[in-house]
N, C-alpha and C. Protein backbone atom coordinates (compact mmCIF):
# COMPACT_ATOMS: atom_id res chain seq x y z
N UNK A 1 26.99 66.97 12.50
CA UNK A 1 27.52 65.96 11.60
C UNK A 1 28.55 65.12 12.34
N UNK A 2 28.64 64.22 12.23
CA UNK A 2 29.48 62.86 12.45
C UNK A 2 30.78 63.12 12.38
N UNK A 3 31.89 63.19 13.15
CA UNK A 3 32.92 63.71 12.86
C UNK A 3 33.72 62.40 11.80
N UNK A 4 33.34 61.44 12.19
CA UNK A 4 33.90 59.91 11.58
C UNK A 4 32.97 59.78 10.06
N UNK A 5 32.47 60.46 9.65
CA UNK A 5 31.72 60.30 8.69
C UNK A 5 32.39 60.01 7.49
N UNK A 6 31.99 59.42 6.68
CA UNK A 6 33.04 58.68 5.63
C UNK A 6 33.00 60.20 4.26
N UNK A 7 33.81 60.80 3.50
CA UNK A 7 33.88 61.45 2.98
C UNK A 7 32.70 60.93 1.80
N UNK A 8 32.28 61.58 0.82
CA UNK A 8 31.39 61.33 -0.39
C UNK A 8 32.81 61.33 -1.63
N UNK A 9 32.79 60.10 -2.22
CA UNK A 9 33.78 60.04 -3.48
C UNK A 9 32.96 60.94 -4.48
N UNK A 10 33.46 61.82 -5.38
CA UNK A 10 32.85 62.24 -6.18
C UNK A 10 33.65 61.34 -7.26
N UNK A 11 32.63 61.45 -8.50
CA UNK A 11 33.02 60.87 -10.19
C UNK A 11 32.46 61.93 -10.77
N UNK A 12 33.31 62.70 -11.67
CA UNK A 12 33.21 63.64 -12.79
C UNK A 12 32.75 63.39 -13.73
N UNK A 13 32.04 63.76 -14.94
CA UNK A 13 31.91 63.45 -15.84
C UNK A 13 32.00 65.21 -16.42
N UNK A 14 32.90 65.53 -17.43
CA UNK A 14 32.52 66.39 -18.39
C UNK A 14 32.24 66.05 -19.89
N UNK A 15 30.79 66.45 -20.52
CA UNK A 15 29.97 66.17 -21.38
C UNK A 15 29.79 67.33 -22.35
N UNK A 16 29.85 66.91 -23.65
CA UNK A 16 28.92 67.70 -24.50
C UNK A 16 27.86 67.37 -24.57
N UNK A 17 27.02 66.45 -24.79
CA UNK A 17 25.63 66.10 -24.68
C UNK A 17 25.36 64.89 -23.87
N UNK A 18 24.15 65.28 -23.46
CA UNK A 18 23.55 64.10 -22.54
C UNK A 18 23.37 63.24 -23.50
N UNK A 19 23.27 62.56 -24.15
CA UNK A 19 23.20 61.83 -25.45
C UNK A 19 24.31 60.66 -24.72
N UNK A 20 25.31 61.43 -24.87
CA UNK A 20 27.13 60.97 -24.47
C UNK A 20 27.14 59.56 -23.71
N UNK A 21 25.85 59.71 -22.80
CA UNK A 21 25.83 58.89 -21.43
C UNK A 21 25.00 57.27 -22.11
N UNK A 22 24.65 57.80 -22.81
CA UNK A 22 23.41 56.69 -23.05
C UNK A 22 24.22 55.56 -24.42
N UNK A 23 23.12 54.51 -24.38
CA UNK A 23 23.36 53.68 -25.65
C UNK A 23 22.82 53.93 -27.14
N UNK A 24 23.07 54.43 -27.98
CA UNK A 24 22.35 55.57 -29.16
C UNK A 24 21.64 54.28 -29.63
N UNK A 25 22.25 52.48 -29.54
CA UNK A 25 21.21 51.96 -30.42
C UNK A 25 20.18 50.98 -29.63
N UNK A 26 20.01 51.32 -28.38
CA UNK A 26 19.18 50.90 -27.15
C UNK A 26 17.49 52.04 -27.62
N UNK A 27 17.10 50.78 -28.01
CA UNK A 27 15.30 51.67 -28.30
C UNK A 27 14.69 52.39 -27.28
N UNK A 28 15.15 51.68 -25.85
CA UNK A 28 14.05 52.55 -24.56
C UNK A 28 14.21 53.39 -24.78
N UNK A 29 12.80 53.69 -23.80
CA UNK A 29 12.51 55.41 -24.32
C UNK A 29 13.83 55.91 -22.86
N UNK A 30 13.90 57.12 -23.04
CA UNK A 30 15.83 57.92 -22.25
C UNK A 30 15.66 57.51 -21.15
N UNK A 31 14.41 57.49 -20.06
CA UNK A 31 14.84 57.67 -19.04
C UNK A 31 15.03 55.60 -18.69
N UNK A 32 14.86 54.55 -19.43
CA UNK A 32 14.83 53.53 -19.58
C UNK A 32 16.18 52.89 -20.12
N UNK A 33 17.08 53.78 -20.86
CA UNK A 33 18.23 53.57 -21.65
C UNK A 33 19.40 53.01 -20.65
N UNK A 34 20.13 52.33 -21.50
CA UNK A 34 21.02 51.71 -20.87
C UNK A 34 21.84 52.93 -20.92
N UNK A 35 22.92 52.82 -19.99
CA UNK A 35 24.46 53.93 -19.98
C UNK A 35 25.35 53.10 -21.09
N UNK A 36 26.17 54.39 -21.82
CA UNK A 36 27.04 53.93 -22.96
C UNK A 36 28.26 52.88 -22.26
N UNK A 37 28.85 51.68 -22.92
CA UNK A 37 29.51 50.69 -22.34
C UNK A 37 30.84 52.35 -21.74
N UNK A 38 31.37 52.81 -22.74
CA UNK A 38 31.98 54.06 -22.00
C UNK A 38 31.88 54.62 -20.99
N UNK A 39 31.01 54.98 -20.98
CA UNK A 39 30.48 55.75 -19.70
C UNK A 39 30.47 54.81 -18.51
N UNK A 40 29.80 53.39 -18.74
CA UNK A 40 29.56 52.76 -17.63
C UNK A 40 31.34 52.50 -17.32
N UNK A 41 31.81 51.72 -18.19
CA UNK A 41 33.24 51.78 -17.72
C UNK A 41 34.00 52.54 -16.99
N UNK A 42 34.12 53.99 -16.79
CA UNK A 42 34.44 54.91 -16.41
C UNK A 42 34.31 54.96 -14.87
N UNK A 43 32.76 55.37 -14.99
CA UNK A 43 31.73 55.13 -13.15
C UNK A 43 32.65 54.16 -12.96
N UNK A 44 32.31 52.80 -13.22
CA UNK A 44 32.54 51.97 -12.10
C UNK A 44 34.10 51.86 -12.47
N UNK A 45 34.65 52.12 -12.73
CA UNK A 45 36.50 51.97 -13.02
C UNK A 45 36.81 52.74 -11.53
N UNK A 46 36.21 54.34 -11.68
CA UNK A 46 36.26 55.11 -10.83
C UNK A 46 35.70 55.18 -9.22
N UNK A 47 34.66 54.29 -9.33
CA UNK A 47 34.06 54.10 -8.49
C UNK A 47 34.91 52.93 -7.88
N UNK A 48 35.24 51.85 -8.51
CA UNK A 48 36.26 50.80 -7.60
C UNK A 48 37.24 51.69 -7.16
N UNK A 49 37.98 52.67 -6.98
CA UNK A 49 39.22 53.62 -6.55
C UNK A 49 38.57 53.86 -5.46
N UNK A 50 37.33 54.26 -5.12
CA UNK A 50 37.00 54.81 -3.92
C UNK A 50 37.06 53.62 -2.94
N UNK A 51 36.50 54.19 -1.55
CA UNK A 51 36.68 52.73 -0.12
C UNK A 51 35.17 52.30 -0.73
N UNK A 52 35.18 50.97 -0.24
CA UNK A 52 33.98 50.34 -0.34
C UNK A 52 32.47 50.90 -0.03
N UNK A 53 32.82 51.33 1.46
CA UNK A 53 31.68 52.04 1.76
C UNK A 53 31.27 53.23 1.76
N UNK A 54 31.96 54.13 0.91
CA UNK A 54 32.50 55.58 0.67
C UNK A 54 30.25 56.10 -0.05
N UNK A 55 29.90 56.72 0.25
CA UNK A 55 28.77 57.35 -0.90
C UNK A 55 29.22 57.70 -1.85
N UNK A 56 28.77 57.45 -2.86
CA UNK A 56 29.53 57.73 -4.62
C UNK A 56 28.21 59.14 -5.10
N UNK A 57 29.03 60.44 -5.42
CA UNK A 57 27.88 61.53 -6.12
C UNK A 57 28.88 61.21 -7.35
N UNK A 58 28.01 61.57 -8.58
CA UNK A 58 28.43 61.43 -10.02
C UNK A 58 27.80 62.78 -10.15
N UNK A 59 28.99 63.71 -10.95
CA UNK A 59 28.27 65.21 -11.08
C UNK A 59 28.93 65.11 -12.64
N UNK A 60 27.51 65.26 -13.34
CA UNK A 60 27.64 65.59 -14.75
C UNK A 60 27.66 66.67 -15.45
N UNK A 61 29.18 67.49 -16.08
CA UNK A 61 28.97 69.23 -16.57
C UNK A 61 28.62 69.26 -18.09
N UNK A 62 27.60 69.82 -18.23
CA UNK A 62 26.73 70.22 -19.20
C UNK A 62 26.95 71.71 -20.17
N UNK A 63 27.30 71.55 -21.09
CA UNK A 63 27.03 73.19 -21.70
C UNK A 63 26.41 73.37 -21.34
N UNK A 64 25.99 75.06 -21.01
CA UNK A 64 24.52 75.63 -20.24
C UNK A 64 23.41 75.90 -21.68
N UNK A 65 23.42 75.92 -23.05
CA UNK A 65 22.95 75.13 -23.93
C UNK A 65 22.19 73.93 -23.68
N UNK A 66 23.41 72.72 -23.29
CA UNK A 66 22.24 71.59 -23.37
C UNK A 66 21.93 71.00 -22.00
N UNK A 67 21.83 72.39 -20.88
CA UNK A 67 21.11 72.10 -19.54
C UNK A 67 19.85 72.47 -19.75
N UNK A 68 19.32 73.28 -21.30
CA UNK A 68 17.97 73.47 -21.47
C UNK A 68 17.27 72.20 -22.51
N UNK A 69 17.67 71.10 -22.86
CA UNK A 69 16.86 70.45 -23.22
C UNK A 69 16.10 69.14 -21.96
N UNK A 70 15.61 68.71 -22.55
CA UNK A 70 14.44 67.83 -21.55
C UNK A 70 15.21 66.69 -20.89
N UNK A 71 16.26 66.17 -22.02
CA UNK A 71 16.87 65.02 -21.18
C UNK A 71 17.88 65.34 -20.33
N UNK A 72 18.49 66.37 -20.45
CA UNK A 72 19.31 67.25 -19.21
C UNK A 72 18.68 67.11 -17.67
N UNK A 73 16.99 67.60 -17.84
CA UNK A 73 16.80 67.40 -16.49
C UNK A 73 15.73 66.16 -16.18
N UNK A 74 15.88 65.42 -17.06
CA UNK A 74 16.04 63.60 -16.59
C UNK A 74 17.25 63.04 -15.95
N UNK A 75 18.08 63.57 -16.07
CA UNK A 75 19.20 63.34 -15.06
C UNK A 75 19.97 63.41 -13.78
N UNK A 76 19.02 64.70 -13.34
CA UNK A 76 19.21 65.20 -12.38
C UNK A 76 18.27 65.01 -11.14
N UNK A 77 19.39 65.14 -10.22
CA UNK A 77 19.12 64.90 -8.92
C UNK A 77 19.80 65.14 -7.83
N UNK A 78 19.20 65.98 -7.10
CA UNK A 78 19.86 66.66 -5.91
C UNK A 78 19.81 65.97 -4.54
C-alpha cells in the first residue's frame, strides 16, 4: 500500500429503517428512489468536511431485524 495514500473519509449513518434514506412520496420502484432531502443533506454536508480528493465510504447501521428485509440488501456494497 501507498504510504501517501489519502485516508478514506467515512460518513455514518445510524438508522432505524432503510425506509429513513429514501423519499416516502417518490413512486420509483427502491432501488430507483431518490435519497430523503435529510439524508442527502447530511452526506453531502459531511462529505464537504472531508479533503476534496479524500474516497468517501458511507456505512449505514441497521437493526439486525431490518438487515433481514430485501431493501436492506439493496443497499449494500462492499
Amino acid at each position: 500500500m501507498d504510504a501517501m495514500a489519502m485516508p478514506t473519509g467515512r460518513i455514518e449513518l445510524k438508522l432505524r429503517k432503510v425506509s429513513q434514506l429514501f423519499n416516502t412520496l417518490d413512486p420509483s420502484p427502491f432501488r430507483e428512489s431518490e435519497l430523503a432531502l435529510d439524508a442527502e443533506d447530511y452526506i453531502v454536508g459531511r462529505a464537504q468536511e472531508l479533503p476534496i480528493d479524500a474516497p468517501v465510504a458511507i456505512v449505514i447501521h441497521l437493526p439486525s431485524d431490518e438487515l433481514s428485509q430485501a431493501s436492506a440488501s439493496d443497499i449494500v456494497s462492499r
